[in-house]
N, C-alpha and C. Protein backbone atom coordinates (compact mmCIF):
# COMPACT_ATOMS: atom_id res chain seq x y z
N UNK A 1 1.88 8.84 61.56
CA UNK A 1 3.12 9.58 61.77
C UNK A 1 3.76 9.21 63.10
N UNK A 2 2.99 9.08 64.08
CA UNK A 2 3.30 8.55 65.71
C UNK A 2 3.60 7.37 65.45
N UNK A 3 3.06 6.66 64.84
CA UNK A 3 3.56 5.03 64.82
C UNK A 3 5.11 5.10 63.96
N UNK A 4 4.89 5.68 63.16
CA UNK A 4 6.23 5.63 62.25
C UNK A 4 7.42 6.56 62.93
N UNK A 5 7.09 6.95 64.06
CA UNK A 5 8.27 7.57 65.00
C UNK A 5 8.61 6.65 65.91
N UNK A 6 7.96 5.86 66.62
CA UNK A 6 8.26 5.17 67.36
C UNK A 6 8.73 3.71 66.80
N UNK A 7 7.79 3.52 65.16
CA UNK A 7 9.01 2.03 64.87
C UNK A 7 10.48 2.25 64.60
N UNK A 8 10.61 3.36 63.86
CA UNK A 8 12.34 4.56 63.74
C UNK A 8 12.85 3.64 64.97
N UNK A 9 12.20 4.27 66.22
CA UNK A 9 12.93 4.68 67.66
C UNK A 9 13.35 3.41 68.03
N UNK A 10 12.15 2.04 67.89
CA UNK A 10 12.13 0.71 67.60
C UNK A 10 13.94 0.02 67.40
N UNK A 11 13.53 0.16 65.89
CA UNK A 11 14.67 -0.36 65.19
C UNK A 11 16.07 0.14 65.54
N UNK A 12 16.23 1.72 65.80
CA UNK A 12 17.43 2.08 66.03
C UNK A 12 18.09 1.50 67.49
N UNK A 13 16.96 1.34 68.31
CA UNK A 13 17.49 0.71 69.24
C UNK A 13 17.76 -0.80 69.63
N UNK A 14 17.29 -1.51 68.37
CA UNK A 14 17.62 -3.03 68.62
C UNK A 14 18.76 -3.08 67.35
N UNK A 15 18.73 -2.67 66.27
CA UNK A 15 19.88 -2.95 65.45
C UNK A 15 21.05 -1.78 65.28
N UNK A 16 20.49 -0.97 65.85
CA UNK A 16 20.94 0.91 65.32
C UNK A 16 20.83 1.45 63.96
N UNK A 17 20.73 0.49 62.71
CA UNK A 17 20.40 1.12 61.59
C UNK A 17 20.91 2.69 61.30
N UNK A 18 22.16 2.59 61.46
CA UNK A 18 22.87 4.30 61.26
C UNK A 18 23.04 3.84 59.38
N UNK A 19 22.99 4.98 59.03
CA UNK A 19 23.24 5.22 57.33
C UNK A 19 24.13 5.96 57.19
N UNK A 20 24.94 5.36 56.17
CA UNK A 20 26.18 5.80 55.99
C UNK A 20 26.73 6.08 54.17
N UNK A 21 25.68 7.53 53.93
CA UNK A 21 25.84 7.74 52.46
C UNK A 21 27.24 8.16 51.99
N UNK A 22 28.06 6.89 51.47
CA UNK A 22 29.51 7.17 50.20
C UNK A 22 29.02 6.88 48.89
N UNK A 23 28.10 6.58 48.29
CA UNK A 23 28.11 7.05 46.77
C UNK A 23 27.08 8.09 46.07
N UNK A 24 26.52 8.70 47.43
CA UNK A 24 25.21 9.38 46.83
C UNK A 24 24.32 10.79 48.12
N UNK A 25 24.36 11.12 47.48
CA UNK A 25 23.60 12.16 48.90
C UNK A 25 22.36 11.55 49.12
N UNK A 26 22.07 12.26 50.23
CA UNK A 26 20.26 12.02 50.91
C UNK A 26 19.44 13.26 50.06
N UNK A 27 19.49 12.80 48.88
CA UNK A 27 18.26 13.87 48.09
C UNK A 27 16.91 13.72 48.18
N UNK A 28 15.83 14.41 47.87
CA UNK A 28 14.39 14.22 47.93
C UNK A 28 14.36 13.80 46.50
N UNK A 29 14.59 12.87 45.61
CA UNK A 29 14.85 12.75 44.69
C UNK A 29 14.10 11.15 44.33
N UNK A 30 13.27 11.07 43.36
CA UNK A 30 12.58 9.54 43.11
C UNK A 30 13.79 8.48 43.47
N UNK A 31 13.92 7.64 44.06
CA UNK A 31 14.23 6.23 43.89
C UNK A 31 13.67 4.77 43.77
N UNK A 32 14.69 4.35 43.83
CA UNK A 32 14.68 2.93 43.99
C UNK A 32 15.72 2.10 44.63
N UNK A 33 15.66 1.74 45.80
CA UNK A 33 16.68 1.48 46.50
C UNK A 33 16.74 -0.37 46.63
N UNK A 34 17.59 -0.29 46.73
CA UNK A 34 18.18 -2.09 46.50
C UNK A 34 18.73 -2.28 46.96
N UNK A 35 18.57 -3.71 48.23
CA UNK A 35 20.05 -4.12 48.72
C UNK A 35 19.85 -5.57 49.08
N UNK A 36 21.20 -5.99 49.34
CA UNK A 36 21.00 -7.35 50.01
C UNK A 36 19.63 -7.73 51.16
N UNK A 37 19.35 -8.88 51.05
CA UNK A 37 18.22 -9.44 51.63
C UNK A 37 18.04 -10.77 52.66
N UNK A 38 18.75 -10.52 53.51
CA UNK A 38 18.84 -11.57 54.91
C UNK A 38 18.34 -11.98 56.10
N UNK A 39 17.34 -10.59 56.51
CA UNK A 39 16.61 -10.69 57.75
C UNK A 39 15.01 -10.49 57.47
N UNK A 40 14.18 -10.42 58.72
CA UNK A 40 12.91 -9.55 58.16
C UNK A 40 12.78 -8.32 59.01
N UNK A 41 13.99 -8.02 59.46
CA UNK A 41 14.50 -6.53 59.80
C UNK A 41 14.74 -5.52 58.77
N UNK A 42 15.55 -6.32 57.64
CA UNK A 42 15.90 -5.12 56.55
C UNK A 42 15.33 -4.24 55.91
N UNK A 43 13.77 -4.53 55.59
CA UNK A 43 12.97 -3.19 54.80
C UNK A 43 13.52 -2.42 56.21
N UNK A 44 12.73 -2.87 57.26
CA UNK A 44 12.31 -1.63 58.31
C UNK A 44 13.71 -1.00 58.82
N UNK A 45 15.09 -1.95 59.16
CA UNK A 45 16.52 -0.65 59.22
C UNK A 45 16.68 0.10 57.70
N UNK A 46 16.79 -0.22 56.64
CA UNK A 46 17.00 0.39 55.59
C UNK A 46 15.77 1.46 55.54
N UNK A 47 14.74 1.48 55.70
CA UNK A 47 13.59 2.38 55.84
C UNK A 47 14.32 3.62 57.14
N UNK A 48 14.65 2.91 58.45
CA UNK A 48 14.66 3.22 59.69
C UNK A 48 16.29 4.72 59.07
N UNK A 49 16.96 4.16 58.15
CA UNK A 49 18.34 4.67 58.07
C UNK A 49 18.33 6.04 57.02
N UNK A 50 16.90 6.20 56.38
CA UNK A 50 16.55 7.13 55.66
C UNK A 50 15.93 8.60 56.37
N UNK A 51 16.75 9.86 55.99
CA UNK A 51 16.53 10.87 56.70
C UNK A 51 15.16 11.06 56.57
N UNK A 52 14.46 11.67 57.27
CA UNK A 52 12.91 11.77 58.09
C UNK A 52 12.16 12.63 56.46
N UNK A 53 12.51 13.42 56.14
CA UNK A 53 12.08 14.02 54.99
C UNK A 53 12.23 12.77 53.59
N UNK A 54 12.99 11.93 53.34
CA UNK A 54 13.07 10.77 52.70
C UNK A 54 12.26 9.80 52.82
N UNK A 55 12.19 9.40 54.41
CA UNK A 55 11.32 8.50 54.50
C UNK A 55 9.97 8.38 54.16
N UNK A 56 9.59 9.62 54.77
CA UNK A 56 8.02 10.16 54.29
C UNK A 56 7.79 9.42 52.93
N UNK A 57 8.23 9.66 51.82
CA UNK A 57 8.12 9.23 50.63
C UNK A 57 8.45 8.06 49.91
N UNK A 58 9.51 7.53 50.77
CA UNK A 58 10.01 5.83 50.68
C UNK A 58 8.73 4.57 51.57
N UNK A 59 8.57 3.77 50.45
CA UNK A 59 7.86 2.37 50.66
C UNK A 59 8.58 1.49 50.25
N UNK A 60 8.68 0.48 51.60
CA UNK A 60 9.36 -0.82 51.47
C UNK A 60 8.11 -2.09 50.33
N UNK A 61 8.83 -2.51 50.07
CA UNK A 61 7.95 -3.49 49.30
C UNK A 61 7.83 -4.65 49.94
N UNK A 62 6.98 -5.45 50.18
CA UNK A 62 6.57 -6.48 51.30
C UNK A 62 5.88 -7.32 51.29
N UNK A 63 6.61 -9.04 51.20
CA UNK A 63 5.65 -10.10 50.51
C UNK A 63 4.40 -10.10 51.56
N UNK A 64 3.53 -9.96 50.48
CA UNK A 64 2.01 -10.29 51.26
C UNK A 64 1.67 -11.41 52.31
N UNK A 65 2.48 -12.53 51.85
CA UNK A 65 2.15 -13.47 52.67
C UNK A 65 2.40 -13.80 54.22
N UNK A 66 3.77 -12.60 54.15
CA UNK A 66 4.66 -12.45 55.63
C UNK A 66 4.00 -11.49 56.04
N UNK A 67 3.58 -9.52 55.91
CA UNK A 67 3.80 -9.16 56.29
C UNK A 67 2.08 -8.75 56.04
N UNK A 68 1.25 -8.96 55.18
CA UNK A 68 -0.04 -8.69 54.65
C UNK A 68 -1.34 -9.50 55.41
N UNK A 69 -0.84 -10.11 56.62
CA UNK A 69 -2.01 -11.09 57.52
C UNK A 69 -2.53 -10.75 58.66
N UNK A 70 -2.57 -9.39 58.20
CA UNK A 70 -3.18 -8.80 59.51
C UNK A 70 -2.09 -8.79 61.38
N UNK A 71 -3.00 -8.41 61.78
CA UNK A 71 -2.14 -8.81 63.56
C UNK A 71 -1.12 -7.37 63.59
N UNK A 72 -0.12 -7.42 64.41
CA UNK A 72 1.21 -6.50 64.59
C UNK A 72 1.77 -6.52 63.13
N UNK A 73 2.56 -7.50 62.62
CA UNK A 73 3.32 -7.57 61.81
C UNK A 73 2.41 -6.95 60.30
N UNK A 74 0.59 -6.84 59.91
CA UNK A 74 0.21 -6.43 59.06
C UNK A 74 -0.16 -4.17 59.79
N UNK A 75 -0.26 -4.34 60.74
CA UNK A 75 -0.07 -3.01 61.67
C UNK A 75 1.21 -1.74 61.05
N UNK A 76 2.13 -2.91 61.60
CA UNK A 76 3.80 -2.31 60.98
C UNK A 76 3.58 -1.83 59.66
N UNK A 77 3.14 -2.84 58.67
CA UNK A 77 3.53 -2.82 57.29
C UNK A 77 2.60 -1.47 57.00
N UNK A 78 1.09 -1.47 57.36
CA UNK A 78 -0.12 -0.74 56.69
C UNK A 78 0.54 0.95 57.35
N UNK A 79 0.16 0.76 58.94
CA UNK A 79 0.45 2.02 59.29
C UNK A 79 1.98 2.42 59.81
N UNK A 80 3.20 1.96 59.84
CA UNK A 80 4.52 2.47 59.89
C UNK A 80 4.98 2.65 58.88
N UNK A 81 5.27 1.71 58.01
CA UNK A 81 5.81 2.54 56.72
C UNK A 81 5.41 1.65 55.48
N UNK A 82 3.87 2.12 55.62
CA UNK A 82 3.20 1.75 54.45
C UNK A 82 3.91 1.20 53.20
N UNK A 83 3.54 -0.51 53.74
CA UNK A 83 4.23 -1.43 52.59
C UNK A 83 3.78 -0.97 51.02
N UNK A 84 4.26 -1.23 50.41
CA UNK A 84 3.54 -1.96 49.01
C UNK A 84 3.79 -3.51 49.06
N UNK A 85 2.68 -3.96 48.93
CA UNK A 85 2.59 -5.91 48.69
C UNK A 85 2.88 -6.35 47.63
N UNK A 86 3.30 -6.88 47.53
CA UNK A 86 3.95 -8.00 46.42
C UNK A 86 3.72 -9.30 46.75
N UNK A 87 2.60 -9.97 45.47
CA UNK A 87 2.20 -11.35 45.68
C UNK A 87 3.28 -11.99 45.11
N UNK A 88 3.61 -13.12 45.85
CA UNK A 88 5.07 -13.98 45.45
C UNK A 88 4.23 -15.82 45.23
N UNK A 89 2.79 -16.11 45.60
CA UNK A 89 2.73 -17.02 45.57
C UNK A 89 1.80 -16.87 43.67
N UNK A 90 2.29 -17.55 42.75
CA UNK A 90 1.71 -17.78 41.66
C UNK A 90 0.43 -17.77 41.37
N UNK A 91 0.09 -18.74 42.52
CA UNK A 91 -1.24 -19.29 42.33
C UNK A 91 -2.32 -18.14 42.89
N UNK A 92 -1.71 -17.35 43.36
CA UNK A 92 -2.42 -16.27 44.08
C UNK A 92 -2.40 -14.80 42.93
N UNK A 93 -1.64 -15.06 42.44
CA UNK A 93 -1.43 -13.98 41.32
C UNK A 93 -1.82 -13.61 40.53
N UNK A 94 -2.62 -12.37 40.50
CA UNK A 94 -3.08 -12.05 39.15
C UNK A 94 -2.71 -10.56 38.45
N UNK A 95 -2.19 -10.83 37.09
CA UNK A 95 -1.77 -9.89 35.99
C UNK A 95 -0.50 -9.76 36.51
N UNK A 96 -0.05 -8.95 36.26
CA UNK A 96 1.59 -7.93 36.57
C UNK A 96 2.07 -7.82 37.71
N UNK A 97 2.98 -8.93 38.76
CA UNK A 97 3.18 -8.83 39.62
C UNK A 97 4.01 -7.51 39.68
N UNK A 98 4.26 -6.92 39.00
CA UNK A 98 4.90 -5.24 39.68
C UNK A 98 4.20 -4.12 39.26
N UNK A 99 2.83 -4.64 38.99
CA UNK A 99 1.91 -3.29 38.94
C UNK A 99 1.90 -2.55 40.05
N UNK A 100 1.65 -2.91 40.93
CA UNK A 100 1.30 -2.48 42.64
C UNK A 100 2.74 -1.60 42.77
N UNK A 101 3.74 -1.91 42.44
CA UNK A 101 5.18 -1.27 42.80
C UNK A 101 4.72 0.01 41.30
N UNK A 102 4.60 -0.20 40.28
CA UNK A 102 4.28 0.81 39.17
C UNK A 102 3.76 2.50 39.96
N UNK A 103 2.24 1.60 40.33
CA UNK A 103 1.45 2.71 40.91
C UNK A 103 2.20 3.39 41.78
N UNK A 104 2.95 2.88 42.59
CA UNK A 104 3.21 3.60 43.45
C UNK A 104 4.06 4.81 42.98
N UNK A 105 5.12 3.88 42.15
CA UNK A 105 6.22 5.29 40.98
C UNK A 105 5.33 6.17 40.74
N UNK A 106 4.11 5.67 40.45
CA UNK A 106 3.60 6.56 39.75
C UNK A 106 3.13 7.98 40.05
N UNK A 107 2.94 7.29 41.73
CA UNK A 107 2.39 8.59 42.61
C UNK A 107 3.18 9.82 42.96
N UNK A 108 4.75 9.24 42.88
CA UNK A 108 5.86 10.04 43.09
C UNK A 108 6.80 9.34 44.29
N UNK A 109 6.08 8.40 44.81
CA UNK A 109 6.67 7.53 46.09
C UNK A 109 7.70 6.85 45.40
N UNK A 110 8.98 6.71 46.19
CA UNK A 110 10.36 6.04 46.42
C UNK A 110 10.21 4.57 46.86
N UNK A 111 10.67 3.86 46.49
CA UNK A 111 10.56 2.09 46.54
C UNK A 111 11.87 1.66 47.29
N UNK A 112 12.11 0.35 48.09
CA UNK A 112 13.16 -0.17 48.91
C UNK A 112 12.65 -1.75 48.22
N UNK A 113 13.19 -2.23 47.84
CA UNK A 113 13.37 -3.34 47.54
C UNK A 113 14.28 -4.24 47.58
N UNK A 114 14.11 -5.51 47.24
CA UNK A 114 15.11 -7.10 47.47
C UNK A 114 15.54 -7.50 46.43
N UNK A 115 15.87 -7.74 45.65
CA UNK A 115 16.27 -8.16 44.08
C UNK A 115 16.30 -9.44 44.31
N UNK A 116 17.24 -9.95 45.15
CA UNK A 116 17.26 -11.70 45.26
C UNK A 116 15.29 -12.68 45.40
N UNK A 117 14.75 -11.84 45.79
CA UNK A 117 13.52 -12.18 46.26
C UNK A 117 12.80 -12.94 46.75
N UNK A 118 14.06 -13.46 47.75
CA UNK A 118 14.16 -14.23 49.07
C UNK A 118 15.17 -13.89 50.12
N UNK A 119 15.21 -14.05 51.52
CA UNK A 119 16.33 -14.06 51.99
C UNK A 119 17.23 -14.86 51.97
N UNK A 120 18.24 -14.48 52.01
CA UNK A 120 19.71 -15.46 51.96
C UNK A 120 20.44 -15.49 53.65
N UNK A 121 21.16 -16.77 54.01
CA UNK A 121 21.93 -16.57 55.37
C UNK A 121 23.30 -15.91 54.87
N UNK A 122 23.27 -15.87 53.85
CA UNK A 122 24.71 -15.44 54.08
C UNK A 122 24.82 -13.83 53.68
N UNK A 123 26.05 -13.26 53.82
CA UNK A 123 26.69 -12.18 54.14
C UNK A 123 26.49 -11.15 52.34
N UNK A 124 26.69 -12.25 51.54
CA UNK A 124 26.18 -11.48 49.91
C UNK A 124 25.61 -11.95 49.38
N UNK A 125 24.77 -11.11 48.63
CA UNK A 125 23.57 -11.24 48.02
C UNK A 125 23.98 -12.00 47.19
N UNK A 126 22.27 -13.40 46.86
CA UNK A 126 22.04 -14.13 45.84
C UNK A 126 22.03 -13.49 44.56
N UNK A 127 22.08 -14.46 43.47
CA UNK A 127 22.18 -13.11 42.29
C UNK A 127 20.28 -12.75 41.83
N UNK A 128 20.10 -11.27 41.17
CA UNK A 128 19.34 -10.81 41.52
C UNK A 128 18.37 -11.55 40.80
N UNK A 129 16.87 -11.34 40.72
CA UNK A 129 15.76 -11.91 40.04
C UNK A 129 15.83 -10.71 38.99
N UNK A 130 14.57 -10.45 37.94
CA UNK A 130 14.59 -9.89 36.43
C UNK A 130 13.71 -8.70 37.24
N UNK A 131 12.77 -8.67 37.93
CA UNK A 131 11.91 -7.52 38.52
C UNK A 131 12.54 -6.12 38.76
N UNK A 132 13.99 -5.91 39.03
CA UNK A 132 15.00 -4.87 39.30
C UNK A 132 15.29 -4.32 38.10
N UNK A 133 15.13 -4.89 36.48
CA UNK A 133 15.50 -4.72 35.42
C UNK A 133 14.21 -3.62 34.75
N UNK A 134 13.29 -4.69 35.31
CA UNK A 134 11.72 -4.01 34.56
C UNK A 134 11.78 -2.90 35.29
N UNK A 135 11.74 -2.69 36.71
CA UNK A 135 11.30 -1.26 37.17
C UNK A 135 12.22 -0.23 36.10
N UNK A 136 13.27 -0.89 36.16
CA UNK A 136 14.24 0.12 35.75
C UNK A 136 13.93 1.11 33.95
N UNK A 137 13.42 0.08 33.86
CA UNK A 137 13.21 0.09 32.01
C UNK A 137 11.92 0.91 31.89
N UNK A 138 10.70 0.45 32.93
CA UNK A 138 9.67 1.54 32.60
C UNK A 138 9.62 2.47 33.85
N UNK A 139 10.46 2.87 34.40
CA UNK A 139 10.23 3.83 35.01
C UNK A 139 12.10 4.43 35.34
N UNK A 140 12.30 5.13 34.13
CA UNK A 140 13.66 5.83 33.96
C UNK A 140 13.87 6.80 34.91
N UNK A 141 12.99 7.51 35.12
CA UNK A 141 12.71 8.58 35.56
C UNK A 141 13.31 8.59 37.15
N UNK A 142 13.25 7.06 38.04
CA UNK A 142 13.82 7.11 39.56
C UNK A 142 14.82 6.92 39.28
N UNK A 143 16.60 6.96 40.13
CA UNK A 143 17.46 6.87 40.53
C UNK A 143 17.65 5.67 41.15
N UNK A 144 18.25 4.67 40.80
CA UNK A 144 18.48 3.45 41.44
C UNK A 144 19.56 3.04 42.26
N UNK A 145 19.11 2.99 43.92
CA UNK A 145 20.63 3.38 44.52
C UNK A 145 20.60 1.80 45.25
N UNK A 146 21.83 1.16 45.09
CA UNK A 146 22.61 -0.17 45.09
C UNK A 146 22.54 0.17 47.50
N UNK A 147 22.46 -0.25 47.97
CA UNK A 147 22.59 -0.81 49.22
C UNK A 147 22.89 -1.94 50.04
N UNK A 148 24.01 -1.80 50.96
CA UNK A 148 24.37 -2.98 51.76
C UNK A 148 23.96 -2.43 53.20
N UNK A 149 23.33 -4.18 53.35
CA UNK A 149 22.90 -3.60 55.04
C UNK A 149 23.66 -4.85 55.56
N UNK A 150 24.60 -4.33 56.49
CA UNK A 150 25.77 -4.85 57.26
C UNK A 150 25.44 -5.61 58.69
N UNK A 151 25.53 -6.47 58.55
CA UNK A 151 25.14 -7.70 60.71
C UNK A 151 23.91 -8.09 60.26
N UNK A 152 23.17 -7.81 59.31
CA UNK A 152 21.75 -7.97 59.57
C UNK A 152 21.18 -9.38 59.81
N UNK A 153 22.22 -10.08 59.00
CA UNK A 153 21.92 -11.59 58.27
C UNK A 153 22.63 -12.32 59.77
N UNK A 154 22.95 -11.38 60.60
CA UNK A 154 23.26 -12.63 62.05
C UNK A 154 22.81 -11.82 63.18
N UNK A 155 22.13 -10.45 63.24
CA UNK A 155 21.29 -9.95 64.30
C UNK A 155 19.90 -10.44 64.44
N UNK A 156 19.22 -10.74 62.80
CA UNK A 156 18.05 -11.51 62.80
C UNK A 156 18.25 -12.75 61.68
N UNK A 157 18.39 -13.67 61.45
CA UNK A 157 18.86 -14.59 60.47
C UNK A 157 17.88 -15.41 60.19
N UNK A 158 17.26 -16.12 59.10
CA UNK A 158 16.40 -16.79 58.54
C UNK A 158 16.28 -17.84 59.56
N UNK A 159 14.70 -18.02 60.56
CA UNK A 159 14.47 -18.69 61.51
C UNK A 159 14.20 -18.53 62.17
N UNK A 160 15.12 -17.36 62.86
CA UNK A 160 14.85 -16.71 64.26
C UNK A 160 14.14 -15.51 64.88
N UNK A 161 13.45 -15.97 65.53
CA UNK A 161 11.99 -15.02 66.20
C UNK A 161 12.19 -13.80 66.67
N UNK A 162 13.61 -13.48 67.46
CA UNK A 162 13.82 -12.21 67.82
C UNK A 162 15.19 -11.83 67.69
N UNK A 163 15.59 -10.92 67.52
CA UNK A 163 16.80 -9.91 67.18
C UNK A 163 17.73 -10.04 67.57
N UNK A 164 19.28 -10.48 67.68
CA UNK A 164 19.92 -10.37 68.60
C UNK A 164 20.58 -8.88 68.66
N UNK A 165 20.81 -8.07 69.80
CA UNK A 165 21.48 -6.87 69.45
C UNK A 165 22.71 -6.16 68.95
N UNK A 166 22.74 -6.29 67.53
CA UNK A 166 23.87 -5.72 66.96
C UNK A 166 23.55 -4.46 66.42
N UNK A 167 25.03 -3.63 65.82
CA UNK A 167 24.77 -2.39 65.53
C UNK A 167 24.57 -3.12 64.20
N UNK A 168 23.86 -2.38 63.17
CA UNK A 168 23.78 -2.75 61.70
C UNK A 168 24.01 -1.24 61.04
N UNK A 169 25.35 -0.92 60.35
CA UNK A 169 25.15 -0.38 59.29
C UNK A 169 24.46 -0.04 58.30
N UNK A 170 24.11 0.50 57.56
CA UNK A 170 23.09 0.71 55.99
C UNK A 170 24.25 1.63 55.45
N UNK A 171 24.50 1.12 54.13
CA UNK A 171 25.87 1.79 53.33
C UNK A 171 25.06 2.21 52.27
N UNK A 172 24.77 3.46 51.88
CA UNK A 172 24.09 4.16 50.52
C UNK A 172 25.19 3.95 49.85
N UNK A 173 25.14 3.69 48.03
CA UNK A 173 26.15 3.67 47.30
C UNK A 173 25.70 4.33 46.08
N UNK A 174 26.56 4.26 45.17
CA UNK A 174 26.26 5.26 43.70
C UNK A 174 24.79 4.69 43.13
N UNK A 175 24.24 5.72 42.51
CA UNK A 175 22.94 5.74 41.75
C UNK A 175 23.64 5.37 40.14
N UNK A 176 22.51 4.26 40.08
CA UNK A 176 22.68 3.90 39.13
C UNK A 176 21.45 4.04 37.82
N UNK A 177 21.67 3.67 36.37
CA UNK A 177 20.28 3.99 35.73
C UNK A 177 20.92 3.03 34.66
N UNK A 178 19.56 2.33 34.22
CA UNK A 178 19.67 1.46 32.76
C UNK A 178 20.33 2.08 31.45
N UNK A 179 21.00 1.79 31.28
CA UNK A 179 21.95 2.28 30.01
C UNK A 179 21.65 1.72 28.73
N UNK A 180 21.24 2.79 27.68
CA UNK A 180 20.54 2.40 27.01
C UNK A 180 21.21 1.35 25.83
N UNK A 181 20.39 0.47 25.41
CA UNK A 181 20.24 -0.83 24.69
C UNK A 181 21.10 -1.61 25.68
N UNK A 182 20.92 -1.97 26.94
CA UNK A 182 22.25 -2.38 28.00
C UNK A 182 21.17 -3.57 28.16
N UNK A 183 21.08 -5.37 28.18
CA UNK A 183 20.60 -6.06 27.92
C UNK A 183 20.17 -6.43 29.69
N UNK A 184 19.49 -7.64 30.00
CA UNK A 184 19.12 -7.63 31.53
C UNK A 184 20.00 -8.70 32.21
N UNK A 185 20.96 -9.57 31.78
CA UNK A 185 21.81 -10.29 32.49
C UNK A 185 22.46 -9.00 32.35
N UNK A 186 23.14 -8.30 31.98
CA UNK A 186 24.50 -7.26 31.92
C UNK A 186 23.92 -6.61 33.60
N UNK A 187 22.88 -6.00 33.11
CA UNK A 187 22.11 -4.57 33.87
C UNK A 187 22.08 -5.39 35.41
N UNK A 188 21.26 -6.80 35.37
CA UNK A 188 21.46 -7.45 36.89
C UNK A 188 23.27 -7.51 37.57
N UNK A 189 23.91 -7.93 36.64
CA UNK A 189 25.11 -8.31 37.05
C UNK A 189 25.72 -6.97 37.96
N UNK A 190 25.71 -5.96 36.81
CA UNK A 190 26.22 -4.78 37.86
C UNK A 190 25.80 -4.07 38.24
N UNK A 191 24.26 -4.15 38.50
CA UNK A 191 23.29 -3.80 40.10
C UNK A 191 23.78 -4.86 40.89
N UNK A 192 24.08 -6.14 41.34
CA UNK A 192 24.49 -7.20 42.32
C UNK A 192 26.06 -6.83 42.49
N UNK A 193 27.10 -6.03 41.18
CA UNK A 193 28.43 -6.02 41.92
C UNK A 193 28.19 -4.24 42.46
N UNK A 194 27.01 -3.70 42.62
CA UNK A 194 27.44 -2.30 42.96
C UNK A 194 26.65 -2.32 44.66
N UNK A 195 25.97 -3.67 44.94
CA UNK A 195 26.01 -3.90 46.10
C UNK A 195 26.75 -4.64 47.11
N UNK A 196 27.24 -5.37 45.93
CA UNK A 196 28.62 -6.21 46.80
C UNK A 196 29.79 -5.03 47.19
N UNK A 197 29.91 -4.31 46.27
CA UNK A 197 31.34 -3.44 46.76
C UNK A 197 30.92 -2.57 47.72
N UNK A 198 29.76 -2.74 48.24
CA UNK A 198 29.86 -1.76 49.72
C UNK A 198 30.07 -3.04 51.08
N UNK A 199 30.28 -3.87 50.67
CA UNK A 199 30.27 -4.95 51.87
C UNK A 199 31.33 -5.04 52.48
């Protein structure tokens, strides 16, 4: 709980990570949150931008290979805001790469995720991968809220070791949910335009 106050205190003061909900309130309510993916700041401001009663219950999802190797950076993930891992290398993979994200729905915990499932340098998101589709399909039950996180992709940008200090926005936008018989190119397309229109 001490560690996860002070990474908050962390982040707000190197990016500011202020949240700025226009399509949706700050409910205690299951999600699944989604947004563009540019830095390796963004779980932790998009985490950092979630009211304190929210956060508690929100887990960023976090490739194993970056953030799962022990040291500071496996510290952050385990005890600040307890990642969920996601194996991204194949060969390392075994069964259902979104079981680990399942369980967690399952527990009642809120998810922050990347859809592109890489970072991008630029300013809008790549179009999304199929993993944003599946959560959606077996687990109806969370609220899927579309997110843009604003400077991020040039306060920390693919490469660079430390932060430069900008303010970064986090824009909450409308909750969205799989519509039924709604196919998974359709369903990706406008989860990727309901994060572009907060940009």
């Amino acid at each position: 709980m001490i560690t996860a106050r002070i990474l908050v205190g962390l982040v707000r003061l190197l990016v500011g990570a202020h949240g700025r909900w226009l399509g949706c309130e700050p409910k205690p309510v299951q999600r699944i949150y989604f947004a563009n993916h540019s830095s390796h700041l963004d779980a932790l401001a998009l985490w950092a931008a979630l009211p304190p009663l929210l956060r508690q219950r929100t887990r960023p999802v976090a490739a194993r290979d970056y953030w799962g190797k022990g040291g500071l950076r496996g510290f952050i993930a385990e005890h600040g805001f307890r990642a969920v891992y996601i194996e991204r290398d194949r060969e390392r993979r075994e069964g259902d790469p979104l079981e680990p994200l399942c369980e967690a729905l399952a527990t009642g915990d809120s998810l922050i995720i990347f859809p592109e499932g890489t970072r991008s340098p630029d300013a809008l998101p790549q179009p999304f991968k199929a993993g944003l589709y599946h959560l959606a399909r077996r687990h109806p039950q969370a609220e899927l809220v579309a997110v843009y996180l604003d400077t991020l992709h040039r306060a920390m940008p693919k490469g660079s070791l430390l932060p430069v200090p900008l303010t970064c926005m986090v824009r909450f936008g409308r909750a969205l949910r799989l519509a039924e018989g709604e196919d998974k190119e359709s369903f990706l397309q406008r989860a990727h335009a309901a994060v572009v229109e907060l940009a």
